[in-house]
N, C-alpha and C. Protein backbone atom coordinates (compact mmCIF):
# COMPACT_ATOMS: atom_id res chain seq x y z
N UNK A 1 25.78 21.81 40.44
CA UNK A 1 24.61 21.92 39.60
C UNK A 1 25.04 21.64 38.16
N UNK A 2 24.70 21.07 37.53
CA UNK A 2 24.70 20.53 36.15
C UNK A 2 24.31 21.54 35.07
N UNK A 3 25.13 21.62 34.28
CA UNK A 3 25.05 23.10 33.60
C UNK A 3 24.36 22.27 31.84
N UNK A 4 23.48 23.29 31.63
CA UNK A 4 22.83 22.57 30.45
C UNK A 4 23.18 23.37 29.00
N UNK A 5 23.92 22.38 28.13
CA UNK A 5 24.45 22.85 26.81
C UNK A 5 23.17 23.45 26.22
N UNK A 6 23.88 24.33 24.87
CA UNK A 6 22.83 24.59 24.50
C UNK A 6 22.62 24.06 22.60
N UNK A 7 22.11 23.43 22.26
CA UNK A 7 22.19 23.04 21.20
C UNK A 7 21.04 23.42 19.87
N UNK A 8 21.85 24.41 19.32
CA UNK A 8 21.33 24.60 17.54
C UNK A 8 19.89 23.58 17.22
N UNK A 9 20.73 22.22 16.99
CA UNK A 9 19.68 21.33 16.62
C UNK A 9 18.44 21.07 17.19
N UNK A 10 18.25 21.17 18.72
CA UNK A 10 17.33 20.72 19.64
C UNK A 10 16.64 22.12 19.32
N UNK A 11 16.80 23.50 19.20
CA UNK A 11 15.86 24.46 18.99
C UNK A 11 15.62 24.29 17.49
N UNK A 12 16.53 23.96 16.36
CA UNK A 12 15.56 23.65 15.02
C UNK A 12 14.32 22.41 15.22
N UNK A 13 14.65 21.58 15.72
CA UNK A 13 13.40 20.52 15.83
C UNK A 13 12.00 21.03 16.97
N UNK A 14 13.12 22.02 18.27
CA UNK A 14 11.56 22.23 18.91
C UNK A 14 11.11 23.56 18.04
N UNK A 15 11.53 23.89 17.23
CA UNK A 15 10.72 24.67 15.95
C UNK A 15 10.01 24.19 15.52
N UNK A 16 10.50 23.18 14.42
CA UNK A 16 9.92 22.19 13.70
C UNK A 16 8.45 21.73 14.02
N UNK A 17 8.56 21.06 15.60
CA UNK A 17 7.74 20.06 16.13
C UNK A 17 6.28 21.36 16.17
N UNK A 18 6.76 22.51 17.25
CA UNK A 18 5.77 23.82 17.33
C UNK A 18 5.17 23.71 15.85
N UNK A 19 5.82 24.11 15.07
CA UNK A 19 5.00 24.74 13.63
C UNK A 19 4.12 23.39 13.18
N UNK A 20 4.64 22.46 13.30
CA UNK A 20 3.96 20.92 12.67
C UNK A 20 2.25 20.50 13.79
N UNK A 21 2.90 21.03 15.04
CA UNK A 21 1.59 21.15 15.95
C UNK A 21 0.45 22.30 15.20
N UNK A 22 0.79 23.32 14.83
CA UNK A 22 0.01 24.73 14.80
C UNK A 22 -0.75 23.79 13.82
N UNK A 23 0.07 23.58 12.31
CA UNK A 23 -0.54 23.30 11.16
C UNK A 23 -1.43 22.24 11.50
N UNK A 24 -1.52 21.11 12.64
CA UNK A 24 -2.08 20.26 12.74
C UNK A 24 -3.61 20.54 13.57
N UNK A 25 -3.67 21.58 14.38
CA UNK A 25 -4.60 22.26 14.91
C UNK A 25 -5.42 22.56 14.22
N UNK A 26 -4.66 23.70 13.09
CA UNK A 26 -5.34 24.58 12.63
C UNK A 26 -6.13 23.52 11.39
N UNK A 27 -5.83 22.27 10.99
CA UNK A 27 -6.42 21.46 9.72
C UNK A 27 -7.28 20.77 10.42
N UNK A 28 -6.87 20.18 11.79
CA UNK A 28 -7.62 19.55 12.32
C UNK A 28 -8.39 19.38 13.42
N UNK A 29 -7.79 20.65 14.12
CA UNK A 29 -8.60 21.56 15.38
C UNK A 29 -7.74 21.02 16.16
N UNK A 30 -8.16 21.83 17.86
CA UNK A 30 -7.04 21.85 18.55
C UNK A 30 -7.20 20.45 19.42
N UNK A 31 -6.14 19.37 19.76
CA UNK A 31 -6.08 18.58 20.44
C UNK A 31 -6.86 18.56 21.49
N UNK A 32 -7.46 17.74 21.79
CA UNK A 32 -7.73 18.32 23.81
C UNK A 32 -7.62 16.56 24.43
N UNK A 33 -6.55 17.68 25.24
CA UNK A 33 -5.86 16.37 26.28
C UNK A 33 -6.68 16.83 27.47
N UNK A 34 -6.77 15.39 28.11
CA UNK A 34 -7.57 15.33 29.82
C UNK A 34 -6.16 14.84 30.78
N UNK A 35 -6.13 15.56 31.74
CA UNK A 35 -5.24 14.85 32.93
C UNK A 35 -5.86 13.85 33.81
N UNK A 36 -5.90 12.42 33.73
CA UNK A 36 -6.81 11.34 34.39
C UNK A 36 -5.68 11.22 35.78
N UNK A 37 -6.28 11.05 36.69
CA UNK A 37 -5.71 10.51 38.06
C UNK A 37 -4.82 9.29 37.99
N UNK A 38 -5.57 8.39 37.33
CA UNK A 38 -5.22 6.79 36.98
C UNK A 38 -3.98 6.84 35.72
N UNK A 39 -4.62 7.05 34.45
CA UNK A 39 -4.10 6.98 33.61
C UNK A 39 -3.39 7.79 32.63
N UNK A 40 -3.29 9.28 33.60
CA UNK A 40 -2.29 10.48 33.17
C UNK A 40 -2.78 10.70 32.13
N UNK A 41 -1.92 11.71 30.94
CA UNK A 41 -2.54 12.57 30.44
C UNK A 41 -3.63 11.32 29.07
N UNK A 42 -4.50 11.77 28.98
CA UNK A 42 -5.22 11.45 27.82
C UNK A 42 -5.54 12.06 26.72
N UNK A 43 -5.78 11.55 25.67
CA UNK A 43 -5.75 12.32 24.62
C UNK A 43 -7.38 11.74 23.85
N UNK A 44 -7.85 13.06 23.76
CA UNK A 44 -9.07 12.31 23.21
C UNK A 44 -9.03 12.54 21.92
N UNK A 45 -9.50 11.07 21.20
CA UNK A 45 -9.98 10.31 20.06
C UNK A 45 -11.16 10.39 19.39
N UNK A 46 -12.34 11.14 19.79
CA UNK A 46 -13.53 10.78 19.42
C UNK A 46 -14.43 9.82 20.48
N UNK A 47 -14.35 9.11 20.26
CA UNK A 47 -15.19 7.95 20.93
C UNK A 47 -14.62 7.29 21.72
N UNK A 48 -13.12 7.51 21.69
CA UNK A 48 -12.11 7.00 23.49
C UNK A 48 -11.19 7.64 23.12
N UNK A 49 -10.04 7.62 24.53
CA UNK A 49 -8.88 8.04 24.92
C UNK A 49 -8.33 7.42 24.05
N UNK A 50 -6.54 8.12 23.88
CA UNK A 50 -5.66 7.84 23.85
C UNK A 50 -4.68 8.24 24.94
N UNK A 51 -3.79 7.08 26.02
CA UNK A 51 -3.22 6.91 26.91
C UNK A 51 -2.21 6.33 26.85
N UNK A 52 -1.09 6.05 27.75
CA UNK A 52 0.03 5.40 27.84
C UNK A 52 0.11 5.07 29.39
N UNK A 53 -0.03 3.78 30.12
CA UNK A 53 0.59 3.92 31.63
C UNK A 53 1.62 2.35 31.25
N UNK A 54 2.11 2.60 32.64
CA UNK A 54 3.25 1.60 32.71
C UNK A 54 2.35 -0.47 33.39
N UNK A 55 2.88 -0.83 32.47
CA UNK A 55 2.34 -2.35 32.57
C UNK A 55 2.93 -3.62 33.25
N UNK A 56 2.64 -3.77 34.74
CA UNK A 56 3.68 -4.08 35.33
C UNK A 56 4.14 -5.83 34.89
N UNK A 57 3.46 -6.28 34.48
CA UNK A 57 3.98 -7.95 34.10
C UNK A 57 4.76 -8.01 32.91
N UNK A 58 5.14 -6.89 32.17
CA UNK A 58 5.92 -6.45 31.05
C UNK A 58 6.88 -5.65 31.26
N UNK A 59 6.87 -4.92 32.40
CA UNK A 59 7.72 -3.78 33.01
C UNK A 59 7.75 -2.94 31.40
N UNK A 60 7.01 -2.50 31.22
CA UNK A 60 7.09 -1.42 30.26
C UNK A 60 5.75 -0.78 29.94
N UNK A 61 5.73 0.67 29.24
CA UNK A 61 4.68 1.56 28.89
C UNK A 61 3.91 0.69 27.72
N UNK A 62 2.55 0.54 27.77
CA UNK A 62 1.79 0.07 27.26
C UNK A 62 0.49 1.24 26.58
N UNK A 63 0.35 1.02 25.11
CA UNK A 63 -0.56 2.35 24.59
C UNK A 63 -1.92 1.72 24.96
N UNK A 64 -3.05 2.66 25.51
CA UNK A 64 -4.01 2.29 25.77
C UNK A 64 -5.21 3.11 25.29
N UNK A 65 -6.05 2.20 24.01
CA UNK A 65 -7.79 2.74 24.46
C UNK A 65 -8.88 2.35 25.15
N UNK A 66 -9.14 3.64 25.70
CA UNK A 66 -9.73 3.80 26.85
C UNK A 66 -11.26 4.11 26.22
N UNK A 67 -12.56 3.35 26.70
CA UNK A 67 -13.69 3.73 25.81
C UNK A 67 -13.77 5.28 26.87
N UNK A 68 -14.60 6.15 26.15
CA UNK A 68 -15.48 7.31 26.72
C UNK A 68 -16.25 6.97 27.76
N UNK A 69 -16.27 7.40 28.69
CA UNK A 69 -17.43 7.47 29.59
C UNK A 69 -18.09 8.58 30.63
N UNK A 70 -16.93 9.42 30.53
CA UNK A 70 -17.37 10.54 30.95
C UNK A 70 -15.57 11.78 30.71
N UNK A 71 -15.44 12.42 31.28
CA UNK A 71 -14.39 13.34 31.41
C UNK A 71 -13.18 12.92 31.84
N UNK A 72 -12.94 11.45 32.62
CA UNK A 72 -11.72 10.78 33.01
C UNK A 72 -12.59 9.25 33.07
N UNK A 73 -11.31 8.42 33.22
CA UNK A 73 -11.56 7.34 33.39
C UNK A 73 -12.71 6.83 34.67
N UNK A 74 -13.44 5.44 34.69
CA UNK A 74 -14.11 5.32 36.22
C UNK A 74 -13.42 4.78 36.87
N UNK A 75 -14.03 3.98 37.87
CA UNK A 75 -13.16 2.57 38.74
C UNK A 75 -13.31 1.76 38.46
N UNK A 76 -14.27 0.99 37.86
CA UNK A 76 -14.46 0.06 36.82
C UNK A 76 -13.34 0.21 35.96
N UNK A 77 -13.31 1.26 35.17
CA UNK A 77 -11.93 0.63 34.34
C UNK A 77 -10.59 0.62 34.75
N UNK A 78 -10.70 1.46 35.62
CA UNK A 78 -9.10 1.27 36.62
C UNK A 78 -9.22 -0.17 36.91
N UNK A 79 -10.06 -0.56 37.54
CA UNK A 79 -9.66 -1.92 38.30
C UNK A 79 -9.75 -3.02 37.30
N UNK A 80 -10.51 -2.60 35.72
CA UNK A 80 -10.30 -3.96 35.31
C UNK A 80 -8.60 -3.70 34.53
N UNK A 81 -7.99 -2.48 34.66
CA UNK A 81 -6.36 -2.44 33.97
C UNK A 81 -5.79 -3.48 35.26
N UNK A 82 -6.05 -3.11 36.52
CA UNK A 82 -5.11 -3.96 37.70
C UNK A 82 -5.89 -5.16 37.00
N UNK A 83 -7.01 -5.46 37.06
CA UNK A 83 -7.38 -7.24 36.60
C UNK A 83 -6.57 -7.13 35.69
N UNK A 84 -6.38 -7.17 34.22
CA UNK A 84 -5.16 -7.62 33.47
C UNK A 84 -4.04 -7.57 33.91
N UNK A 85 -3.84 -6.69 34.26
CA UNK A 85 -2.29 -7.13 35.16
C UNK A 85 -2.21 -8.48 36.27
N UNK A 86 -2.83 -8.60 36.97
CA UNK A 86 -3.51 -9.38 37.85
C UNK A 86 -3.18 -11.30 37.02
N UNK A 87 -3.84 -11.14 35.62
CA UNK A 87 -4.00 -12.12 35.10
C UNK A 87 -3.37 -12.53 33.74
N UNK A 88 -2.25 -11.23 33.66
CA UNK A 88 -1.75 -11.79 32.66
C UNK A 88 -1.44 -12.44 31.76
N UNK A 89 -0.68 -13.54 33.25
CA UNK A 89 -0.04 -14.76 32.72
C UNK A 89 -1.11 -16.16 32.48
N UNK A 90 -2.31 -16.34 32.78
CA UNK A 90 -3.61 -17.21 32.58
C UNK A 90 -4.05 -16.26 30.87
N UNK A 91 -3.83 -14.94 31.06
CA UNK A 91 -4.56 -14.61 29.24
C UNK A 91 -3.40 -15.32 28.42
N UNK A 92 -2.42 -15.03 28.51
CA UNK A 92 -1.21 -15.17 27.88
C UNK A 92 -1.48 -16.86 27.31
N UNK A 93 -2.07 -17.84 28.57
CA UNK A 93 -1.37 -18.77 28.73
C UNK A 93 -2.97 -19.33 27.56
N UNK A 94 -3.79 -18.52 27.78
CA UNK A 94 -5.16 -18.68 27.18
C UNK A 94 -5.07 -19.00 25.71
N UNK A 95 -4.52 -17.31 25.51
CA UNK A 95 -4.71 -16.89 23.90
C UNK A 95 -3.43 -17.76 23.45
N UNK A 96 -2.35 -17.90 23.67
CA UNK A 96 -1.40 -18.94 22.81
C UNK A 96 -1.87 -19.77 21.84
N UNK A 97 -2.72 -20.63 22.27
CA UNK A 97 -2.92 -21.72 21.18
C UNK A 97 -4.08 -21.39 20.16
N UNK A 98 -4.39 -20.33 20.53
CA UNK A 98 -5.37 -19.29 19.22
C UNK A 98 -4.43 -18.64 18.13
N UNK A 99 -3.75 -18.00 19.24
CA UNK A 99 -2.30 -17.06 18.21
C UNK A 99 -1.77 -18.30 17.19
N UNK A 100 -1.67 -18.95 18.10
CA UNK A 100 -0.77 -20.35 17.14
C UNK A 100 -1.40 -20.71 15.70
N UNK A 101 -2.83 -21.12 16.12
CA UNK A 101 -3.78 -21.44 15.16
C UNK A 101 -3.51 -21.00 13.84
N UNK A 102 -3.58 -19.21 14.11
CA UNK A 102 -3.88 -18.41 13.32
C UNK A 102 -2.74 -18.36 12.37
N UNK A 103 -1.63 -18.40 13.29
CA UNK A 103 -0.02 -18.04 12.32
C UNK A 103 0.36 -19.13 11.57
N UNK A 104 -0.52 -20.49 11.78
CA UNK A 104 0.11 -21.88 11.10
C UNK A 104 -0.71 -21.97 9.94
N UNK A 105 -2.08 -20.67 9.57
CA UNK A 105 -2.26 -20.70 8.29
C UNK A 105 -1.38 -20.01 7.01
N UNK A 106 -0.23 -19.37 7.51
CA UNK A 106 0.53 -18.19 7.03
C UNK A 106 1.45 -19.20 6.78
N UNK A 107 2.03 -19.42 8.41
CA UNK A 107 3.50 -20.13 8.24
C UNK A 107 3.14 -21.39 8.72
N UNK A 108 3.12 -22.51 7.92
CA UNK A 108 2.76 -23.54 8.38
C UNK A 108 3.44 -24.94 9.53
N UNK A 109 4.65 -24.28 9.95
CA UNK A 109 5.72 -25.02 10.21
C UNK A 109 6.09 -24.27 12.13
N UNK A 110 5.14 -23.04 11.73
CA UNK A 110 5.42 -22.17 12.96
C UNK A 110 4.91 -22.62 14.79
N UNK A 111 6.00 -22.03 14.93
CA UNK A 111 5.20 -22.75 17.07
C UNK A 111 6.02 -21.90 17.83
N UNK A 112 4.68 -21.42 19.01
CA UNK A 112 5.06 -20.43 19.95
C UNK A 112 5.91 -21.52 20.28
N UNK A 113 7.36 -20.70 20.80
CA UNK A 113 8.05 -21.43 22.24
C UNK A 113 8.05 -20.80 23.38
N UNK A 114 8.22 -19.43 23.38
CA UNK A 114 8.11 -18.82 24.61
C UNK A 114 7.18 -17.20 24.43
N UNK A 115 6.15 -17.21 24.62
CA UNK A 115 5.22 -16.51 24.15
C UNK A 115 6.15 -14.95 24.74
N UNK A 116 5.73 -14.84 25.88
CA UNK A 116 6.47 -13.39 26.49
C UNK A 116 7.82 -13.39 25.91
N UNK A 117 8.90 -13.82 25.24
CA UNK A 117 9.84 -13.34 24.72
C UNK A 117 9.13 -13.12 22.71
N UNK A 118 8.63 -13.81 22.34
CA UNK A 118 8.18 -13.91 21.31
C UNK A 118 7.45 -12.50 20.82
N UNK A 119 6.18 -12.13 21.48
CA UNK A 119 5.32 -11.17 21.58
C UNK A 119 5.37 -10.34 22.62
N UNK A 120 4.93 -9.30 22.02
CA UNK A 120 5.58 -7.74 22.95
C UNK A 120 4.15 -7.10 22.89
N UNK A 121 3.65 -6.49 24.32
CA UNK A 121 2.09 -6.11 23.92
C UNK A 121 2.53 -4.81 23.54
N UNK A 122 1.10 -4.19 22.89
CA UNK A 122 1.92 -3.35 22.11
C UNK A 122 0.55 -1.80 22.77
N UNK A 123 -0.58 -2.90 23.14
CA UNK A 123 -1.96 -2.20 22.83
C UNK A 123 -3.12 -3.14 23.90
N UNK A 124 -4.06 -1.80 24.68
CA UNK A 124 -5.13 -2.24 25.12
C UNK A 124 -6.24 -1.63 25.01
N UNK A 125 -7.72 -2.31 24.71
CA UNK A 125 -8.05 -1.46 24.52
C UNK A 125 -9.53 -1.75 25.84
N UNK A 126 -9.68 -0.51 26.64
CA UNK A 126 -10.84 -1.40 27.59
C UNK A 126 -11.52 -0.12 28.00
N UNK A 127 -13.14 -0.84 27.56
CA UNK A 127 -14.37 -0.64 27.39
C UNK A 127 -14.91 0.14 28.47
N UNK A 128 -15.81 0.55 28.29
CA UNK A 128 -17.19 1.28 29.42
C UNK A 128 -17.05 0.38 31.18
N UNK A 129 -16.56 -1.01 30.45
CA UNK A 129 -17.09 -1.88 31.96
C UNK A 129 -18.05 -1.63 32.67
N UNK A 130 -19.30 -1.83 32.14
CA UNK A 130 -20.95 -1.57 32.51
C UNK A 130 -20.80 -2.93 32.94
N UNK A 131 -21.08 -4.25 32.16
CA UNK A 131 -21.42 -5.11 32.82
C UNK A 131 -20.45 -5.93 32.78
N UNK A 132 -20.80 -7.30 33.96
CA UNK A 132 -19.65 -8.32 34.29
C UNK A 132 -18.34 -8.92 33.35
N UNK A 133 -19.01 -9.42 32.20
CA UNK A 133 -18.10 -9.97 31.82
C UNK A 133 -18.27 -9.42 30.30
N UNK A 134 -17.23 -8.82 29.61
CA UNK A 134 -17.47 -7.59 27.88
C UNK A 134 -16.24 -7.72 27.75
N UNK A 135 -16.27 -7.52 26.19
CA UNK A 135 -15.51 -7.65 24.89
C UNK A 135 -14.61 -6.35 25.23
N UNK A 136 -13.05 -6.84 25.09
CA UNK A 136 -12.30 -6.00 24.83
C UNK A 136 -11.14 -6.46 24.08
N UNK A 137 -9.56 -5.77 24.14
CA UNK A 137 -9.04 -5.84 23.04
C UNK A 137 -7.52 -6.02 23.50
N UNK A 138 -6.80 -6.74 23.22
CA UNK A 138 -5.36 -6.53 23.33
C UNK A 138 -4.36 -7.01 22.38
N UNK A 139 -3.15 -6.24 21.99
CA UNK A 139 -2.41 -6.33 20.48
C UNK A 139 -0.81 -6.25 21.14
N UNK A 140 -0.31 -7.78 20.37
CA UNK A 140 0.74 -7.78 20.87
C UNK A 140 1.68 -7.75 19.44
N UNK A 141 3.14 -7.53 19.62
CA UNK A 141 3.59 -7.51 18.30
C UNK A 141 4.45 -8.56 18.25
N UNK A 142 4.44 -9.55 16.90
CA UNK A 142 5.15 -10.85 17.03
C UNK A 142 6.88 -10.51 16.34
N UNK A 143 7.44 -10.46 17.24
CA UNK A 143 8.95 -10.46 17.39
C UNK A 143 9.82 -11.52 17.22
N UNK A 144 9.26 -12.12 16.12
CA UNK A 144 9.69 -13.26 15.82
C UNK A 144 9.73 -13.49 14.10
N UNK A 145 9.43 -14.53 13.80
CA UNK A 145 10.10 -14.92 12.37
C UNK A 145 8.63 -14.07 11.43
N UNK A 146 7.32 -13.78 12.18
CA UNK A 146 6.08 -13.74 11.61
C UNK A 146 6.17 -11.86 11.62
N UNK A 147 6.71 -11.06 12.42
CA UNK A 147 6.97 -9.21 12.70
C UNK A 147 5.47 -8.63 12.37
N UNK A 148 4.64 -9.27 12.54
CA UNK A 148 3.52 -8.49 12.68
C UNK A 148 2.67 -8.11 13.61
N UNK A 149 1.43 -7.32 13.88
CA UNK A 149 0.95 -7.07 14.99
C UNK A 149 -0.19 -8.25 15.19
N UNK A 150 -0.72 -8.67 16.48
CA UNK A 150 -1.59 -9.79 16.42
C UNK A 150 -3.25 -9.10 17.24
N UNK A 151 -3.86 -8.90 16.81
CA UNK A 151 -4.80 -8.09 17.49
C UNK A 151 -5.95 -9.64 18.09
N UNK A 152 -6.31 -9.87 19.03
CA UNK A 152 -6.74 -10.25 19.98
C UNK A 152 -8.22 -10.31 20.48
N UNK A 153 -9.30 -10.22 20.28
CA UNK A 153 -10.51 -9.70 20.54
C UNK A 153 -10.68 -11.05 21.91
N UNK A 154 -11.08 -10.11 22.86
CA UNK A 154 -11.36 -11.18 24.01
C UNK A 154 -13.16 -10.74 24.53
N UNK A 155 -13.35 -11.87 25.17
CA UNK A 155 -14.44 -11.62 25.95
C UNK A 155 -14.12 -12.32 27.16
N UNK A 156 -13.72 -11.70 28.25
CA UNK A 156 -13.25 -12.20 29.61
C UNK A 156 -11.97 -12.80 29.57
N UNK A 157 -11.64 -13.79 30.15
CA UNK A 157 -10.22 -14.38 29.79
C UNK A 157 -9.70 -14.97 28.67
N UNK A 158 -11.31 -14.98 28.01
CA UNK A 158 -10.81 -15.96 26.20
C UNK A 158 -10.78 -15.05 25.20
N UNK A 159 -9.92 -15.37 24.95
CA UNK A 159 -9.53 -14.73 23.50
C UNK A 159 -10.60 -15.49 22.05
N UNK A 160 -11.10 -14.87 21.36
CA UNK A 160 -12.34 -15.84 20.46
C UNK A 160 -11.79 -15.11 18.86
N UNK A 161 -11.09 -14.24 18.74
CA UNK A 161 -10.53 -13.54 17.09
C UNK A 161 -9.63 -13.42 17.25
N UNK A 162 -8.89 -13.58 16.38
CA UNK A 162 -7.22 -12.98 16.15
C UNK A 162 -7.17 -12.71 14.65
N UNK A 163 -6.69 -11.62 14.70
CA UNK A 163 -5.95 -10.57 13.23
C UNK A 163 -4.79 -10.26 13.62
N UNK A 164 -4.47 -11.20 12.23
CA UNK A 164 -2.85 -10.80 12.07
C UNK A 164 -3.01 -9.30 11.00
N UNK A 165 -2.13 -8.67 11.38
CA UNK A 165 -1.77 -7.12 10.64
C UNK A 165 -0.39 -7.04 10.20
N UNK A 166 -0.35 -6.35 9.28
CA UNK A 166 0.98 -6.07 8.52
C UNK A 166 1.80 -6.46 7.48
């Protein structure tokens, strides 16, 4: 059995972190997290979640807003997270020459070469999913010569805005 040190520092910070929670409660009331089936713990925002699940065409944790719609996520929005996953590589292959557009007013000399090493998603953000085809959101961060975030506004597979941030 693996015997667990005990370390000074790790109880000053889980001090720290406790008292920095209280004060944050008490200024700004108390957090309230939801446990979703789908998309684990949530954190509500006001008007949507805040979430984290794992993104499999990136193999990594992806931050996610989630609109409101009731007390946990529906199936509608579960299944449209598997549709992005699903389609990744067609959004990816979509939004490129928008992203491009946008960054050759900044840097004029600039060109995706390999988008998935380039940009790192960072952010999703998906809606009520009432009807077929609605506006949602995804933000990738450009890891490249440009280090800013690229926010995305889609409606179905097309991407139609891009904001550069930072």
């Amino acid at each position: 059995m693996a015997r667990r040190i005990h370390s000074p520092l790790a109880d000053i910070l889980k001090k720290r972190m406790n008292f920095i929670e209280k004060i944050g409660a008490f200024l700004f009331g108390k957090t309230i997290k939801v446990n979703d089936p789908f998309f684990g713990v949530m954190i509500d925002a006001d008007t949507h979640y805040e979430c984290r699940r794992f993104f499999g065409p990136t193999n990594k944790v992806v931050e996610i807003g989630l609109e409101k719609k009731g007390i946990e996520s529906d199936q509608n929005q579960r299944d449209f997270f598997g549709w992005i996953e699903e389609n990744f590589d067609l959004i990816v292959e979509n939004i490129s020459p928008l992203v491009e557009a946008e960054i050759v007013e900044s840097i004029s000399d600039f060109r995706i070469r390999n988008f998935n090493t380039e940009f790192i998603l960072e952010y999703l953000y998906i809606p009520k999913c009432e009807v077929d085809i609605f506006e949602w959101e995804i933000v990738f961060y450009a890891d490249n010569e440009l280090q800013h975030s690229c926010t995305i506004d889609m409606y179905g597979l097309e991407g139609y805005k891009v904001l550069i941030d930072g």
